[in-house]
Protein backbone atom coordinates (compact mmCIF):
# COMPACT_ATOMS: atom_id res chain seq x y z
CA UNK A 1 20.91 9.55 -5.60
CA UNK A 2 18.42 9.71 -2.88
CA UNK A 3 14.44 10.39 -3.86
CA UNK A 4 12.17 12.77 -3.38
CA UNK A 5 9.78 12.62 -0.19
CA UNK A 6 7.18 14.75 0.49
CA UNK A 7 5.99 14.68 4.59
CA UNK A 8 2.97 16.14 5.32
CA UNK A 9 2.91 16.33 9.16
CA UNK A 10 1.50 19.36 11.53
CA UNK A 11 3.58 18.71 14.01
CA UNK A 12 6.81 20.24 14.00
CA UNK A 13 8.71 18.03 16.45
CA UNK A 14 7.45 15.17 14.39
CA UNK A 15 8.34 17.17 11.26
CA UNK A 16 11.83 17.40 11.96
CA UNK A 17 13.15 14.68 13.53
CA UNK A 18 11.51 12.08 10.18
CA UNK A 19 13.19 15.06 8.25
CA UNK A 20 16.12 14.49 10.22
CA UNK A 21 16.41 10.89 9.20
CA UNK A 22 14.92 10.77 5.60
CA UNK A 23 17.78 13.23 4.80
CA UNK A 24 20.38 11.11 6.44
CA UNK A 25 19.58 8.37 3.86
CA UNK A 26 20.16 11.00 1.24
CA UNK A 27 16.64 11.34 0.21
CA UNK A 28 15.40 14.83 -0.80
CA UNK A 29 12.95 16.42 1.61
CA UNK A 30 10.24 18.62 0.81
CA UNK A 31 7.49 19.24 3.74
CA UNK A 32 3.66 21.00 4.72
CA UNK A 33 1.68 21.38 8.00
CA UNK A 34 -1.54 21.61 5.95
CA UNK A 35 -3.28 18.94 4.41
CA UNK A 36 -4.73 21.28 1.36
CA UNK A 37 -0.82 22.77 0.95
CA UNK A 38 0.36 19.21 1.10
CA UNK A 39 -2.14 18.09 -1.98
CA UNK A 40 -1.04 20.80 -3.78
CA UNK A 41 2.83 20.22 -3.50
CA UNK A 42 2.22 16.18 -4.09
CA UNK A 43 0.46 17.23 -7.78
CA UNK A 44 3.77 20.27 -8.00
CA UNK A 45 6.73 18.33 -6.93
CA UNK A 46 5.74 14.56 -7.95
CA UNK A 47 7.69 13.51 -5.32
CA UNK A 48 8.26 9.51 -5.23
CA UNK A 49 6.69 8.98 -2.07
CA UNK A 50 4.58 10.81 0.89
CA UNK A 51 4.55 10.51 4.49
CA UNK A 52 1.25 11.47 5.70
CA UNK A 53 -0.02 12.32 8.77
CA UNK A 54 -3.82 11.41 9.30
CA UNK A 55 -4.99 14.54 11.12
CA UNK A 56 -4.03 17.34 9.25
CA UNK A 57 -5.59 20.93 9.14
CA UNK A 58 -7.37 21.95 5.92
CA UNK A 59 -7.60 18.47 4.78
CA UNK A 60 -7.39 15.09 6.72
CA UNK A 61 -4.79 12.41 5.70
CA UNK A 62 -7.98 10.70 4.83
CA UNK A 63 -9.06 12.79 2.30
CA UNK A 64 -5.83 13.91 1.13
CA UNK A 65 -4.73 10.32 0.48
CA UNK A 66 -8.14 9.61 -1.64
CA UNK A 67 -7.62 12.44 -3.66
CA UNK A 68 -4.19 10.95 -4.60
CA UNK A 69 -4.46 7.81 -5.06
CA UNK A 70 -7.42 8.94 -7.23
CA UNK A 71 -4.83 10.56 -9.44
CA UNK A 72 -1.38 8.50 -9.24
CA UNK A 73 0.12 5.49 -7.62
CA UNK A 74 2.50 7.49 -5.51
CA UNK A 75 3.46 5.13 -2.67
CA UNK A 76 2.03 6.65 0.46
CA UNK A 77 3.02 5.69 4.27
CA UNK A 78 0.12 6.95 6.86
CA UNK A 79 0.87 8.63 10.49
CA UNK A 80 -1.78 7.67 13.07
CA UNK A 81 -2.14 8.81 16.65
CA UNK A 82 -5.58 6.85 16.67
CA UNK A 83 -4.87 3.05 18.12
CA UNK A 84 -8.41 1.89 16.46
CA UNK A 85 -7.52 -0.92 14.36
CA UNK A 86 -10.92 0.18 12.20
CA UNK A 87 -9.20 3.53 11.40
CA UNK A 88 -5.50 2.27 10.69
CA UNK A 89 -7.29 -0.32 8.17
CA UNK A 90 -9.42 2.32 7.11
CA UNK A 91 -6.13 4.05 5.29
CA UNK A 92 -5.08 1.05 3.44
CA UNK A 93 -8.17 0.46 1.81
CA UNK A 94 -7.84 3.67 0.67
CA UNK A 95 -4.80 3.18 -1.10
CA UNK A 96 -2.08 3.94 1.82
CA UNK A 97 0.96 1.25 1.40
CA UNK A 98 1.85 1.37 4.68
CA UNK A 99 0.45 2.55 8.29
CA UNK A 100 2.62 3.62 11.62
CA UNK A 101 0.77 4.80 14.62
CA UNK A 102 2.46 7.11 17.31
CA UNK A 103 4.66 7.28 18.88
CA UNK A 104 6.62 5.53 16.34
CA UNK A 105 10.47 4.85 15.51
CA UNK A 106 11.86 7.79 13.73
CA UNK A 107 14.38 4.50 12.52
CA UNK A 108 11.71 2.64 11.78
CA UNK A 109 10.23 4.68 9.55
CA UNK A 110 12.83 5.15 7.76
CA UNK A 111 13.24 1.70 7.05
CA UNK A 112 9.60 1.13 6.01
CA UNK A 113 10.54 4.08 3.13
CA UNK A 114 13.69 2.59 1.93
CA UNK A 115 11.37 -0.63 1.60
CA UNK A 116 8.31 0.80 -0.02
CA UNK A 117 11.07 2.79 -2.22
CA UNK A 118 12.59 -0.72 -3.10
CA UNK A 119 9.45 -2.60 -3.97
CA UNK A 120 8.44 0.20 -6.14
CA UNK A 121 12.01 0.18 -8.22
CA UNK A 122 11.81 -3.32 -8.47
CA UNK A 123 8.61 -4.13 -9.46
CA UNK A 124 9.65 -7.73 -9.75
CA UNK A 125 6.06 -8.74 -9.94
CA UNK A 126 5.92 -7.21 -13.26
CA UNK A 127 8.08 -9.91 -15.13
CA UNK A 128 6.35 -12.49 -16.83
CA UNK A 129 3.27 -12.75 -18.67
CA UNK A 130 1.41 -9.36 -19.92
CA UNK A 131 -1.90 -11.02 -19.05
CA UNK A 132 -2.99 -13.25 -16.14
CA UNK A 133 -6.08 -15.08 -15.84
CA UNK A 134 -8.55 -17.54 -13.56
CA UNK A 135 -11.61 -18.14 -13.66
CA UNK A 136 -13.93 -14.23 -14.28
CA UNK A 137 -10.78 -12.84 -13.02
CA UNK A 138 -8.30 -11.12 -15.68
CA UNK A 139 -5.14 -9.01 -14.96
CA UNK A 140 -3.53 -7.14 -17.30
CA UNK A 141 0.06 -6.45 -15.92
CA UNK A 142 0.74 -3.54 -18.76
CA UNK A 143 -2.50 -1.51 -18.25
CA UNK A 144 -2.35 -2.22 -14.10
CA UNK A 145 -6.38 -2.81 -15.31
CA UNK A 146 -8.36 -6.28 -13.47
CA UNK A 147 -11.69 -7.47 -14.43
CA UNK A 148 -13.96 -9.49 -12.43
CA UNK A 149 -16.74 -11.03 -15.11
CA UNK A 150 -17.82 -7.69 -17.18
CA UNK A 151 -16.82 -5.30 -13.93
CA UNK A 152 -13.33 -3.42 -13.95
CA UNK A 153 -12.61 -3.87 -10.57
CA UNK A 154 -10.43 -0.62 -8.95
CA UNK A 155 -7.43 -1.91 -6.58
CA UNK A 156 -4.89 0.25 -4.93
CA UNK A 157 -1.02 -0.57 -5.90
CA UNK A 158 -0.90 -2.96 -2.89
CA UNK A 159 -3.83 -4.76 -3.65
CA UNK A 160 -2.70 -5.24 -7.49
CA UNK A 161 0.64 -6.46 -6.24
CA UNK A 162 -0.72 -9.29 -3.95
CA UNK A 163 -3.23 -10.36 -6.48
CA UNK A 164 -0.87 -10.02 -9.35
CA UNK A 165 1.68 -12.67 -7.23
CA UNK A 166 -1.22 -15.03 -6.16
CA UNK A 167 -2.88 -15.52 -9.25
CA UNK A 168 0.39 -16.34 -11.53
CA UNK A 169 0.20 -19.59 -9.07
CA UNK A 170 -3.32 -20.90 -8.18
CA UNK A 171 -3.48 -23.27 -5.67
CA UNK A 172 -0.03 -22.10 -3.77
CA UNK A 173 -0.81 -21.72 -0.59
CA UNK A 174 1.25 -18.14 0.31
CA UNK A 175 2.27 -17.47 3.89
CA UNK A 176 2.05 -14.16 5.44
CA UNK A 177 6.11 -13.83 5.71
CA UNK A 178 6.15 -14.70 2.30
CA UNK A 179 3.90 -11.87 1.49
CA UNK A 180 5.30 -9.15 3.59
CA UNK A 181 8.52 -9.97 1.77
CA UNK A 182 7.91 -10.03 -1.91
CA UNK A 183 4.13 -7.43 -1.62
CA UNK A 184 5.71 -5.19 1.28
CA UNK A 185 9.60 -5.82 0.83
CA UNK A 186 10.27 -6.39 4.54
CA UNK A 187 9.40 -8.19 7.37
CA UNK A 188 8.22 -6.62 10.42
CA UNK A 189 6.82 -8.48 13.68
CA UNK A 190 2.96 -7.42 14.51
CA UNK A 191 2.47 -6.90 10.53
CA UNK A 192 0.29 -9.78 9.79
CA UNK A 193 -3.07 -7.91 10.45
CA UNK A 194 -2.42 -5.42 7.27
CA UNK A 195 -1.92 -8.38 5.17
CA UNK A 196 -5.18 -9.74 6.71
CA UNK A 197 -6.63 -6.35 5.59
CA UNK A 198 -5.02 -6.48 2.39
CA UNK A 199 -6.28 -9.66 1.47
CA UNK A 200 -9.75 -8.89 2.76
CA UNK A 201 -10.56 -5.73 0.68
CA UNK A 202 -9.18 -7.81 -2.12
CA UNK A 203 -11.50 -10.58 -1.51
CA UNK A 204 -14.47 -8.07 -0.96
CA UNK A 205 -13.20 -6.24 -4.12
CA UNK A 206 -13.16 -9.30 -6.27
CA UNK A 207 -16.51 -10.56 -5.22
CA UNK A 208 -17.59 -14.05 -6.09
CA UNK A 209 -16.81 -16.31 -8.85
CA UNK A 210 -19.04 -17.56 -11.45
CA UNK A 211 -20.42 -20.82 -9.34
CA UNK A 212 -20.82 -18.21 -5.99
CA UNK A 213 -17.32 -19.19 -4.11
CA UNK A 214 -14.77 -16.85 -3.58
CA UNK A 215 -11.73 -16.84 -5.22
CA UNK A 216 -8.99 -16.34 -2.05
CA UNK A 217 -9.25 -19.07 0.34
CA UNK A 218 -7.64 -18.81 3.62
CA UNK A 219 -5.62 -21.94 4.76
CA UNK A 220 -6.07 -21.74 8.54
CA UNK A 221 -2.59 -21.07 10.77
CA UNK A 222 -0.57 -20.95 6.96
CA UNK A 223 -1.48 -18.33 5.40
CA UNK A 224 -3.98 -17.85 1.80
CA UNK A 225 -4.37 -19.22 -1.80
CA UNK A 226 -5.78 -18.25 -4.68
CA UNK A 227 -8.37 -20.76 -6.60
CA UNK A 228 -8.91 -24.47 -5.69
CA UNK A 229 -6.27 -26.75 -5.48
């Protein structure tokens, strides 16, 4: 049985045709043109994920997005006509899982939902121990809570992921495929600049550790680790 998605999108050409194709893989499609409507039926419906547009009437897909991942960890997947790279990033550290910018694949986006959809059921990152630790950093997998010294540090479901698969092996140096694939679910060409992102509001999030280094290291033309070796 398909899931429930909730597309907020005030365009109606744009509005159908994702309809179009979310429906054809079964899911169950609810919809607003309004970014205040759309808040209100993501807090009604609870629908397992939302495709938001970032320029919205009533509310922005900024501020929309905020508000919810303020109250749940409903995977989110942004719309973007704006080709700023500071704006696309801009919704992920907010908490979006996933950016396209327009004009996009209808196709494609319907494979980044099955994905996000996927790494949410799986939650393979999950398994093992209930709390992970280095150095001032501490991750409890059960809560979804992370401490950095005496400071809970907030992270969006993303972020948690990544540094809940990084810091079960310090020292690993992780590639960005191998990210995409088990953070993401998927591998997509041009993606590598949202893991940068990723990994940089982690690393800003995180802060320091207790002798004034950080704690993710980047391993020039592989990819990042976690600790020293």
């Amino acid at each position: 049985m398909g899931s429930t998605i909730l597309i907020v999108e005030d365009d109606p050409n744009t509005l159908e045709i994702v309809e179009l194709y979310l429906r054809r893989d079964g899911h169950r499609v609810i919809k607003s043109q309004d970014g205040i409507e759309g808040l209100r039926l993501a807090r009604e419906a609870r629908p397992d994920l939302v495709v938001l547009d970032l320029m919205l009437p009533g509310m922005d897909g900024m501020e929309v997005c905020r508000t919810l991942r303020g109250e749940s960890e409903v995977p989110v997947v942004m719309l973007t006509a704006r080709v700023e790279e500071e704006d696309r990033l801009a919704g992920l550290d907010l908490g979006a899982d996933d950016y396209l910018t327009k004009p996009f694949s209808p196709r494609e986006l319907a494979a980044r939902v099955r994905a996000v959809l996927r790494r949410t059921a799986r939650d393979d990152l999950q398994q093992g121990p209930a709390e992970l630790g280095y150095g001032d950093v501490k991750v409890d997998m059960r809560l979804r809570t992370v401490y950095a010294g005496e400071n809970q540090v907030t992270l969006t479901p993303t972020e948690f992921r990544l540094l809940a698969m990084i810091i079960r092996e310090p020292g690993r140096i992780f590639t960005r495929e191998q990210i995409i694939d088990r953070v993401f679910g998927y591998d997509f060409d041009g993606f590598d600049r949202t893991v940068d992102a990723h990994v940089s509001n982690l690393r800003r999030k995180l802060g320091a550790n207790s002798d004034g280094s950080g704690y993710i290291h980047t391993v020039y033309g592989v990819g990042y680790r976690f600790g020293d070796v």
